[in-house]
PDB file of N, CA and C in Angstrom:
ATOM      1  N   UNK A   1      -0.938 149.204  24.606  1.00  0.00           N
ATOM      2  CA  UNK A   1      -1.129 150.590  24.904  1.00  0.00           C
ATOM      3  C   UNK A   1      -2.311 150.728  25.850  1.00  0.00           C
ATOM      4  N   UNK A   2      -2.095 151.613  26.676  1.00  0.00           N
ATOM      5  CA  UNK A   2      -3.183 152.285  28.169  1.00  0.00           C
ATOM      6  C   UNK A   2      -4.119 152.994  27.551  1.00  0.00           C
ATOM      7  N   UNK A   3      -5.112 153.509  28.128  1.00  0.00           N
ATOM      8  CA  UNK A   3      -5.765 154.382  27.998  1.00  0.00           C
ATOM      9  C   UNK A   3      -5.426 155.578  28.131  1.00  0.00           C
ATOM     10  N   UNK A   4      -4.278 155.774  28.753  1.00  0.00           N
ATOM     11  CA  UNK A   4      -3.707 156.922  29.488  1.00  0.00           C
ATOM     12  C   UNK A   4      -3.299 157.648  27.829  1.00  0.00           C
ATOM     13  N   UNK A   5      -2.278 156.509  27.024  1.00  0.00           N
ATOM     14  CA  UNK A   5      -2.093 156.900  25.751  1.00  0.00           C
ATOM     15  C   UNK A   5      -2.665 157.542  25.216  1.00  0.00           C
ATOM     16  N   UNK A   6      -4.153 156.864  24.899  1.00  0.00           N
ATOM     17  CA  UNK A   6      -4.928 157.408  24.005  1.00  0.00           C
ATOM     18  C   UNK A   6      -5.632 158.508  24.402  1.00  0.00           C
ATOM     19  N   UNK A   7      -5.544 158.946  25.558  1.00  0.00           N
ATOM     20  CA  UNK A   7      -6.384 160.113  25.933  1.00  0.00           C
ATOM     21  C   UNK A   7      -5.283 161.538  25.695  1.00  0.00           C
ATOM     22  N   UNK A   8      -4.380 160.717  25.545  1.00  0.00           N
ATOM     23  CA  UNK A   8      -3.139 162.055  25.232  1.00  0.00           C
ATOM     24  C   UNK A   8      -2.398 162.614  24.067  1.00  0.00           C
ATOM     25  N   UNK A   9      -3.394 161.572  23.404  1.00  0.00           N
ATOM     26  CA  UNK A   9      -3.554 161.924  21.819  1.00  0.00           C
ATOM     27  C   UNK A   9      -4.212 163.145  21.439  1.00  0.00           C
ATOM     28  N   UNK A  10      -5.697 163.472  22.292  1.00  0.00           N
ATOM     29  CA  UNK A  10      -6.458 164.881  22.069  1.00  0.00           C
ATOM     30  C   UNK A  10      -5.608 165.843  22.221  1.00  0.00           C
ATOM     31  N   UNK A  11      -4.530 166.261  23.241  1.00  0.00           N
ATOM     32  CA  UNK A  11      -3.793 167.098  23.687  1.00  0.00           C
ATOM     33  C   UNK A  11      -2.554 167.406  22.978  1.00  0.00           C
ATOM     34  N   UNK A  12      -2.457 166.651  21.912  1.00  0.00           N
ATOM     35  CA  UNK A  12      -1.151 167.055  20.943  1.00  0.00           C
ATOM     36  C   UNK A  12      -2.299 167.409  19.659  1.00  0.00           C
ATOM     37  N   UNK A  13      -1.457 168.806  18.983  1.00  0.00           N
ATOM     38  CA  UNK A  13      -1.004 169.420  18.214  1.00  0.00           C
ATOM     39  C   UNK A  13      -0.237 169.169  17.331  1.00  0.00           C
ATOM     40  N   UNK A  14      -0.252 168.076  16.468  1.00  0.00           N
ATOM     41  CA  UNK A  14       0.550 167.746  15.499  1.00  0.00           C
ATOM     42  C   UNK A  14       1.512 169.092  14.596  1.00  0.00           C
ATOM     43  N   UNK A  15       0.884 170.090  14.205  1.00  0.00           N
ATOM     44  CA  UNK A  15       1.441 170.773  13.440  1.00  0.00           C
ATOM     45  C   UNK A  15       1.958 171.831  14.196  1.00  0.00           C
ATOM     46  N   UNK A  16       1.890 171.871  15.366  1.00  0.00           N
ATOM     47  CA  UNK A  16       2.311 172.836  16.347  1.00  0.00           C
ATOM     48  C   UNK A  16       3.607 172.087  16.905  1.00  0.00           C
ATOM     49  N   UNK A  17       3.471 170.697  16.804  1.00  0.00           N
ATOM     50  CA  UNK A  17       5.226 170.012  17.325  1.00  0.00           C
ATOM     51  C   UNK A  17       6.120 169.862  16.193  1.00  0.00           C
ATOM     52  N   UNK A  18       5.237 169.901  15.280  1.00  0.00           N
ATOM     53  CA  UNK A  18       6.509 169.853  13.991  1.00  0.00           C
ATOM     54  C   UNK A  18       6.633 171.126  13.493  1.00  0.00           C
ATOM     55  N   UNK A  19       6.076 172.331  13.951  1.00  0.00           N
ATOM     56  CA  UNK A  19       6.785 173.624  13.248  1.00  0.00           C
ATOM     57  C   UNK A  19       7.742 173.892  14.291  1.00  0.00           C
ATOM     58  N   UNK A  20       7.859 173.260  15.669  1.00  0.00           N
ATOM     59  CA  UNK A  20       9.243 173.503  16.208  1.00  0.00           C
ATOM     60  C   UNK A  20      10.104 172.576  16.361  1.00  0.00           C
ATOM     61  N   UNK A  21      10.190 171.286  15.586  1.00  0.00           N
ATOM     62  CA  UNK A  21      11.226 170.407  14.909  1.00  0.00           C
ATOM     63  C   UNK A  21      11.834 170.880  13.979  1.00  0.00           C
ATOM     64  N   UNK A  22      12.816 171.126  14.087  1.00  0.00           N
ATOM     65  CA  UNK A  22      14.223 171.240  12.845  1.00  0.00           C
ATOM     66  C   UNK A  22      14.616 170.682  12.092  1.00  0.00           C
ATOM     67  N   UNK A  23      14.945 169.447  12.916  1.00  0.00           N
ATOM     68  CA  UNK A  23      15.420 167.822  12.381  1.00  0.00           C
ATOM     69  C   UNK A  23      14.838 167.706  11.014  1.00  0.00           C
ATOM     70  N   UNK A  24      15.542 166.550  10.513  1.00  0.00           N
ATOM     71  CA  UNK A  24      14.959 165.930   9.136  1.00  0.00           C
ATOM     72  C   UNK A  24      13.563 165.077  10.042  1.00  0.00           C
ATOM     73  N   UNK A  25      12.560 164.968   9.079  1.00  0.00           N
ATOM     74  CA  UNK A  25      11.506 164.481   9.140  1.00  0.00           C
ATOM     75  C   UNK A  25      10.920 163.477   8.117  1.00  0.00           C
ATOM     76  N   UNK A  26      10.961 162.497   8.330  1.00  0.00           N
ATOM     77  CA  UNK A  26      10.554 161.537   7.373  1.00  0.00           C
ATOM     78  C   UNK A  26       8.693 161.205   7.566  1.00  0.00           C
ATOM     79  N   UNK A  27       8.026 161.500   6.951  1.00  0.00           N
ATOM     80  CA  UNK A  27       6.333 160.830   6.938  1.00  0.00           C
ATOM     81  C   UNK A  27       6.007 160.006   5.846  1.00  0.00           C
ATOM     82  N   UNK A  28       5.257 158.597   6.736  1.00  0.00           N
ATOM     83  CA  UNK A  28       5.151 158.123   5.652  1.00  0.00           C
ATOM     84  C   UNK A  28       3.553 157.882   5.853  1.00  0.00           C
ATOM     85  N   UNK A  29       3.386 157.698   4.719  1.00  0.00           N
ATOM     86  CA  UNK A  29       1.397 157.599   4.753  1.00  0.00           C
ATOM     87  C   UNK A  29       1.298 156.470   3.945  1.00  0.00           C
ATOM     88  N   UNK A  30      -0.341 155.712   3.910  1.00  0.00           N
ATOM     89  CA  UNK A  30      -0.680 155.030   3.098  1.00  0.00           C
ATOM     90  C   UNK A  30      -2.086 155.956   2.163  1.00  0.00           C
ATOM     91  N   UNK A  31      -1.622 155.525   1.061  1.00  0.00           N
ATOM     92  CA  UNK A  31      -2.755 155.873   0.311  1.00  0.00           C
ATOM     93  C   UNK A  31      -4.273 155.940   0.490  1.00  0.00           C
ATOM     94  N   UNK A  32      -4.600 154.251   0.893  1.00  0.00           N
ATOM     95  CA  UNK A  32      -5.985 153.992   0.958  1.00  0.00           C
ATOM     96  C   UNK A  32      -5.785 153.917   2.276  1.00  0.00           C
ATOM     97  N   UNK A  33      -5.416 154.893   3.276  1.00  0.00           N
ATOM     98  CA  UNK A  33      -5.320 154.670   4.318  1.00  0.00           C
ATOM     99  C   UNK A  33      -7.013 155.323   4.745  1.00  0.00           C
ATOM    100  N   UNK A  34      -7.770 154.339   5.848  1.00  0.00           N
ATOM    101  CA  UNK A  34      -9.080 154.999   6.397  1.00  0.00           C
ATOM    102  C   UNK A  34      -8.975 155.390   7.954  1.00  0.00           C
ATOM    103  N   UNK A  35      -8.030 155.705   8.276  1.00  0.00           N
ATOM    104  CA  UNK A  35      -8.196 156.103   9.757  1.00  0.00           C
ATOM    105  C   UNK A  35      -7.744 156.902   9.835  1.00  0.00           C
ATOM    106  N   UNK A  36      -6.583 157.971   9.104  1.00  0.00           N
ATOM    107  CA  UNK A  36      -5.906 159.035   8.897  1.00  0.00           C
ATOM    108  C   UNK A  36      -5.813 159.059   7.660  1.00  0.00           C
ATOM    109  N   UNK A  37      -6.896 160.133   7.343  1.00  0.00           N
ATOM    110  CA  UNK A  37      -7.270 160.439   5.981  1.00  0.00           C
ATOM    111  C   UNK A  37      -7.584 162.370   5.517  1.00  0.00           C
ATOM    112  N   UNK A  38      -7.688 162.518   4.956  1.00  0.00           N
ATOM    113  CA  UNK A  38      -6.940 162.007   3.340  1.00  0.00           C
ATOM    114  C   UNK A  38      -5.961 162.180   3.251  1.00  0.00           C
ATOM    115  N   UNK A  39      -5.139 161.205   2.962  1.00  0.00           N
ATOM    116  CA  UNK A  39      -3.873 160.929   1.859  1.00  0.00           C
ATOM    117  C   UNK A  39      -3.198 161.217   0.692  1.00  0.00           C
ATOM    118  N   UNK A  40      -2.448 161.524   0.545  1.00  0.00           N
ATOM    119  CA  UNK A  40      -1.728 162.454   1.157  1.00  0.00           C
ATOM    120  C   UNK A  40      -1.643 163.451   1.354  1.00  0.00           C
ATOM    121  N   UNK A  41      -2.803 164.226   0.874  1.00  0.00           N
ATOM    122  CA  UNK A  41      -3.332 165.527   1.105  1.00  0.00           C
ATOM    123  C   UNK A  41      -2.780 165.758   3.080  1.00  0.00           C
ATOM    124  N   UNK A  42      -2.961 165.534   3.819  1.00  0.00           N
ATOM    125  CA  UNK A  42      -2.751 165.879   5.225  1.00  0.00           C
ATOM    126  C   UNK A  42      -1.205 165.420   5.588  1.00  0.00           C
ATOM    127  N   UNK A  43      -0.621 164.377   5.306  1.00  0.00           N
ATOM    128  CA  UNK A  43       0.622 164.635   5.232  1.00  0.00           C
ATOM    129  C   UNK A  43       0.936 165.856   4.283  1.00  0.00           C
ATOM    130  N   UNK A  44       0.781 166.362   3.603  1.00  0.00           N
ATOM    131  CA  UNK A  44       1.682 167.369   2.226  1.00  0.00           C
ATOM    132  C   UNK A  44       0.950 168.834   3.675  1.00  0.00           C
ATOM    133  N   UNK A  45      -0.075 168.708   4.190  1.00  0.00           N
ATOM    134  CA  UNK A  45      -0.627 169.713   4.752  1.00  0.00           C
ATOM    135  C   UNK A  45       0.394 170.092   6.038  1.00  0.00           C
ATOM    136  N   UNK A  46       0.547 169.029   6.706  1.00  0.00           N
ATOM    137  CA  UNK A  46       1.591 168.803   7.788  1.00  0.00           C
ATOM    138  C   UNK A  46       3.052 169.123   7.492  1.00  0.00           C
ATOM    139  N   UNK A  47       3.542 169.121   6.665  1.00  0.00           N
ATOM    140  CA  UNK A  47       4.681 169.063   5.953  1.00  0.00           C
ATOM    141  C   UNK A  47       5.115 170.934   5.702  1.00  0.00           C
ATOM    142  N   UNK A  48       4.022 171.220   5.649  1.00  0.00           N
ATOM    143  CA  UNK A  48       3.970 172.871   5.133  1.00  0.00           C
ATOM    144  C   UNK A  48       4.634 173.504   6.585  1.00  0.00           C
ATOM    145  N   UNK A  49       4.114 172.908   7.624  1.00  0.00           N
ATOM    146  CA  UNK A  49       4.985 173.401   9.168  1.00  0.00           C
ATOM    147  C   UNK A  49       6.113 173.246   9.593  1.00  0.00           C
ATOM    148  N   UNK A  50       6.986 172.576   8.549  1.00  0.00           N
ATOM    149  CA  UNK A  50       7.983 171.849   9.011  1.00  0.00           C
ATOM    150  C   UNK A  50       9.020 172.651   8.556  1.00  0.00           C
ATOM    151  N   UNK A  51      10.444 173.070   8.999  1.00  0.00           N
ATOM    152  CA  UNK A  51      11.110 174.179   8.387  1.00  0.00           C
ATOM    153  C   UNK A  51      12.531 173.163   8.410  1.00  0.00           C
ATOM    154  N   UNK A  52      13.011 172.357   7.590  1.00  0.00           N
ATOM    155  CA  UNK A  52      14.178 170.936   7.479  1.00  0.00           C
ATOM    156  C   UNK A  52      14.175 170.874   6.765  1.00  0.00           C
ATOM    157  N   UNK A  53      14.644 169.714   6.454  1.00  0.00           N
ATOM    158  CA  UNK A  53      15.281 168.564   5.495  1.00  0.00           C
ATOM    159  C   UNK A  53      13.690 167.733   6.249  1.00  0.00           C
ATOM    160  N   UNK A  54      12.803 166.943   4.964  1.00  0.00           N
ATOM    161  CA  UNK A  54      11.984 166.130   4.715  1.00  0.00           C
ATOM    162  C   UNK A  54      11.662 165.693   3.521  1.00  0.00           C
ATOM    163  N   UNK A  55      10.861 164.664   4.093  1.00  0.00           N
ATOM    164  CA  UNK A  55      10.102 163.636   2.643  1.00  0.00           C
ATOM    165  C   UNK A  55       9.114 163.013   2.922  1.00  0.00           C
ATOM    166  N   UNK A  56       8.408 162.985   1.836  1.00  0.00           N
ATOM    167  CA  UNK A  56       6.663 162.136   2.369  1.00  0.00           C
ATOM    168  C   UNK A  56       6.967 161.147   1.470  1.00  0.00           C
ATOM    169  N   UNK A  57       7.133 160.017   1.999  1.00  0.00           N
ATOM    170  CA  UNK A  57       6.938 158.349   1.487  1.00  0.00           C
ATOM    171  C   UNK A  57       5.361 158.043   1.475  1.00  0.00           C
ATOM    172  N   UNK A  58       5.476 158.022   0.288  1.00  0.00           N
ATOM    173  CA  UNK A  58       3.872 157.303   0.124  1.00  0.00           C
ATOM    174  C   UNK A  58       3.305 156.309  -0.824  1.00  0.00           C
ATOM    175  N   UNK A  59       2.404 155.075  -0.535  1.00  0.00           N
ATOM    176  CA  UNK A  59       2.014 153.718  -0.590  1.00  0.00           C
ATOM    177  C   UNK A  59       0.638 153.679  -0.986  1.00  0.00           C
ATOM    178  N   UNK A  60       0.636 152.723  -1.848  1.00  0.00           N
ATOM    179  CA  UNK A  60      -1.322 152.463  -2.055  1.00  0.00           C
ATOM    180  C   UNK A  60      -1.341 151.447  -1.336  1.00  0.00           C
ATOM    181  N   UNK A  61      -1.659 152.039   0.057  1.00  0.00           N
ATOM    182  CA  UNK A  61      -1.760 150.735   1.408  1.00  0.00           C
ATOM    183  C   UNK A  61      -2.576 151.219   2.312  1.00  0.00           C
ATOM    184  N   UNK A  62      -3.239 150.607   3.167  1.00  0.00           N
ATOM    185  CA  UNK A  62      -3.494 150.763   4.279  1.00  0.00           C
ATOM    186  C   UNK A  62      -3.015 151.000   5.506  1.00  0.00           C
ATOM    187  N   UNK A  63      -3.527 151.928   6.709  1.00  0.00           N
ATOM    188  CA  UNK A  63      -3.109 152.447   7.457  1.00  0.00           C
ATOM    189  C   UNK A  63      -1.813 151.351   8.117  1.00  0.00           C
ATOM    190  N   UNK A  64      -2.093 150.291   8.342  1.00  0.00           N
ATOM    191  CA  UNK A  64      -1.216 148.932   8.592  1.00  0.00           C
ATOM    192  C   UNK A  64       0.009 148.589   7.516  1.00  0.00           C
ATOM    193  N   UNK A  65       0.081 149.607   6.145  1.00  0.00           N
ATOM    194  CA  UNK A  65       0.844 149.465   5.410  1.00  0.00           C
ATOM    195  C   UNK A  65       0.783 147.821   4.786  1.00  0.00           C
ATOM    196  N   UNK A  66      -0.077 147.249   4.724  1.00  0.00           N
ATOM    197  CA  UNK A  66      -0.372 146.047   3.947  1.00  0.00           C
ATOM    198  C   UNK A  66       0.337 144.575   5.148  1.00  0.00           C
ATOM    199  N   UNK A  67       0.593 145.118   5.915  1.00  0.00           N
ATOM    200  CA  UNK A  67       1.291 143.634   6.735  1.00  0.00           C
ATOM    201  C   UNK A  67       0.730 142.880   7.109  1.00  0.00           C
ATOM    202  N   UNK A  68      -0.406 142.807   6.905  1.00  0.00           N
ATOM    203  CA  UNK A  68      -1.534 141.386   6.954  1.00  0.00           C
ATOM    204  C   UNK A  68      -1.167 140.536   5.789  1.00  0.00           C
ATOM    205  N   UNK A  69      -1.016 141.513   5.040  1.00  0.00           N
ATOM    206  CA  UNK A  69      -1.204 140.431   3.603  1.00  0.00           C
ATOM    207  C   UNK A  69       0.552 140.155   3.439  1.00  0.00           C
ATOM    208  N   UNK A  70       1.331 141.115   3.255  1.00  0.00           N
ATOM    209  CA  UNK A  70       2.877 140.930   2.819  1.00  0.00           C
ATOM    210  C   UNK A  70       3.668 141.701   3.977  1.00  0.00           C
ATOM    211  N   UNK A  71       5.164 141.144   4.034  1.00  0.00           N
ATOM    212  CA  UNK A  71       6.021 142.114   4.718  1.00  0.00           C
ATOM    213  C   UNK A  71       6.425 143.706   3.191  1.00  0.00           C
ATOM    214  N   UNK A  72       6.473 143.232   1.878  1.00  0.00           N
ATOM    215  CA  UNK A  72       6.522 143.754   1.067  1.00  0.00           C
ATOM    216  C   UNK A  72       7.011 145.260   1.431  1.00  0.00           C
ATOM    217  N   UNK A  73       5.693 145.547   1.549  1.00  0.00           N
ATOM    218  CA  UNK A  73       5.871 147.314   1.767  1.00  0.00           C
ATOM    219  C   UNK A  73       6.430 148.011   2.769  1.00  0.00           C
ATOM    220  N   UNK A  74       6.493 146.844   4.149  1.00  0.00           N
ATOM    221  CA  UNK A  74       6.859 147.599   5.211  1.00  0.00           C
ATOM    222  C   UNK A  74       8.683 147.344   5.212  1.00  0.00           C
ATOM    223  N   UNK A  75       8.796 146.868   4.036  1.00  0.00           N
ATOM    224  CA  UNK A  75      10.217 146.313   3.992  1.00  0.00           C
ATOM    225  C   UNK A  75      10.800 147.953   3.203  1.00  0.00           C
ATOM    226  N   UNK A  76      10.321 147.789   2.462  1.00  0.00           N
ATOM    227  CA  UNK A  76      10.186 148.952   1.146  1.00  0.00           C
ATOM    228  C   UNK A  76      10.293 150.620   2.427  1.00  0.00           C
ATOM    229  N   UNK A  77       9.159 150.210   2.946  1.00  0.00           N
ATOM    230  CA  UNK A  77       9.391 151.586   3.856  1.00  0.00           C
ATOM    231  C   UNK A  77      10.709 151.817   4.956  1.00  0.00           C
ATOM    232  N   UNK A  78      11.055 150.525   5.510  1.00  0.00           N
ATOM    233  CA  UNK A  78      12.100 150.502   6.201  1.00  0.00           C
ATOM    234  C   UNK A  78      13.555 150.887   5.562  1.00  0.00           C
ATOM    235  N   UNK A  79      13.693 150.417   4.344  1.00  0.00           N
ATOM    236  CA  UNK A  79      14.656 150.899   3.426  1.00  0.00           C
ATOM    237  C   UNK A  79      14.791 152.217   2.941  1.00  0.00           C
ATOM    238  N   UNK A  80      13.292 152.742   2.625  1.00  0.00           N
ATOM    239  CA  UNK A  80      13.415 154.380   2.329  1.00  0.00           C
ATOM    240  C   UNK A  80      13.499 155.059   3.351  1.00  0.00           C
ATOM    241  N   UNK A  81      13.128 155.025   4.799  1.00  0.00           N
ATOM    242  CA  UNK A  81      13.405 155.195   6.108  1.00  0.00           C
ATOM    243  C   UNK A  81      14.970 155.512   6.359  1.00  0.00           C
ATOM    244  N   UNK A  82      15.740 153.704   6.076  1.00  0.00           N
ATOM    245  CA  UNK A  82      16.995 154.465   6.394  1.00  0.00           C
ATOM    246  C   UNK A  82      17.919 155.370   5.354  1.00  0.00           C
ATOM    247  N   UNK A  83      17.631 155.006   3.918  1.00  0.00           N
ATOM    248  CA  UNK A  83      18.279 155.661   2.947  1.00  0.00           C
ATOM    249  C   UNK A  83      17.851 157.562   3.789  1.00  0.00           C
ATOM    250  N   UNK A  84      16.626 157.763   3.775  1.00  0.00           N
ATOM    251  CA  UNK A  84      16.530 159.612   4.377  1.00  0.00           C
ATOM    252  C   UNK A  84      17.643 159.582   5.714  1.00  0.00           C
ATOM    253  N   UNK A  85      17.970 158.515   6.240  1.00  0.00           N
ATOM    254  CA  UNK A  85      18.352 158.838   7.865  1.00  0.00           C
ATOM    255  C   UNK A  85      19.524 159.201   7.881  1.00  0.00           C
ATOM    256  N   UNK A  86      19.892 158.472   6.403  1.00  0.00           N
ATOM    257  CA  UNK A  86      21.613 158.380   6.047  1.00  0.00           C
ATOM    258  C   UNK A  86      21.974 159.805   5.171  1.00  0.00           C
ATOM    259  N   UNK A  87      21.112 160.157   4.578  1.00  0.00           N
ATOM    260  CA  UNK A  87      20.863 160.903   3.840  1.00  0.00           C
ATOM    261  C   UNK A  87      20.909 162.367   4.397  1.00  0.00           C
ATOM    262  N   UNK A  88      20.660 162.204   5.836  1.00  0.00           N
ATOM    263  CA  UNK A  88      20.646 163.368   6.246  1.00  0.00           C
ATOM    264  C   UNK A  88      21.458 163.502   7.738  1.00  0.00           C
ATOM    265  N   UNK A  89      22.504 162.614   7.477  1.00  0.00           N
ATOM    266  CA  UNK A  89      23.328 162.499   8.725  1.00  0.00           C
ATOM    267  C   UNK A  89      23.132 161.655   9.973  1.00  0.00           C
ATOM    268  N   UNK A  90      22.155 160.988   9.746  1.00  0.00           N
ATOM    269  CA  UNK A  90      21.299 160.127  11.416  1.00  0.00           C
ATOM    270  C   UNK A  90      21.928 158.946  11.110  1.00  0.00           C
TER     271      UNK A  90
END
């Protein structure tokens, strides 16, 4: 990733692009996550904008979802991922 990326991160509005998403919305968070925090308090906060079909998947993991240490969880998330996708027609 550029710099260009990350500077275009300030300029989004997270809860301003998902109150005009429809779509199903899947979020998933980690618990002990420290870089997007608190957990799940700000997902459940984000979630309040959203007018769909959603679900907050959530992990006692780190922002990396534990894949240093195991594939474990990110396996776990990929599965609850597609079960919502199927779940909601995708």
């Amino acid at each position: 990733m550029k710099g260009r990326f990350f500077e275009s991160l300030y300029a989004v509005q997270p809860a301003g692009e998902i109150s005009r998403y429809r779509g199903p919305l899947f979020l998933a968070v980690g618990t002990r996550d420290s870089i997007v925090f608190p957990q799940p308090a700000l997902a459940k906060s984000l979630l309040s904008y959203h007018d769909g079909p959603e679900e907050l998947w959530t992990e006692s993991v780190d922002h990396g979802f534990g894949v240093e240490r195991s594939a474990e969880t990110v396996n776990k998330l990929i599965s609850a991922t597609v079960a919502f996708l199927k779940s909601n027609g995708q």
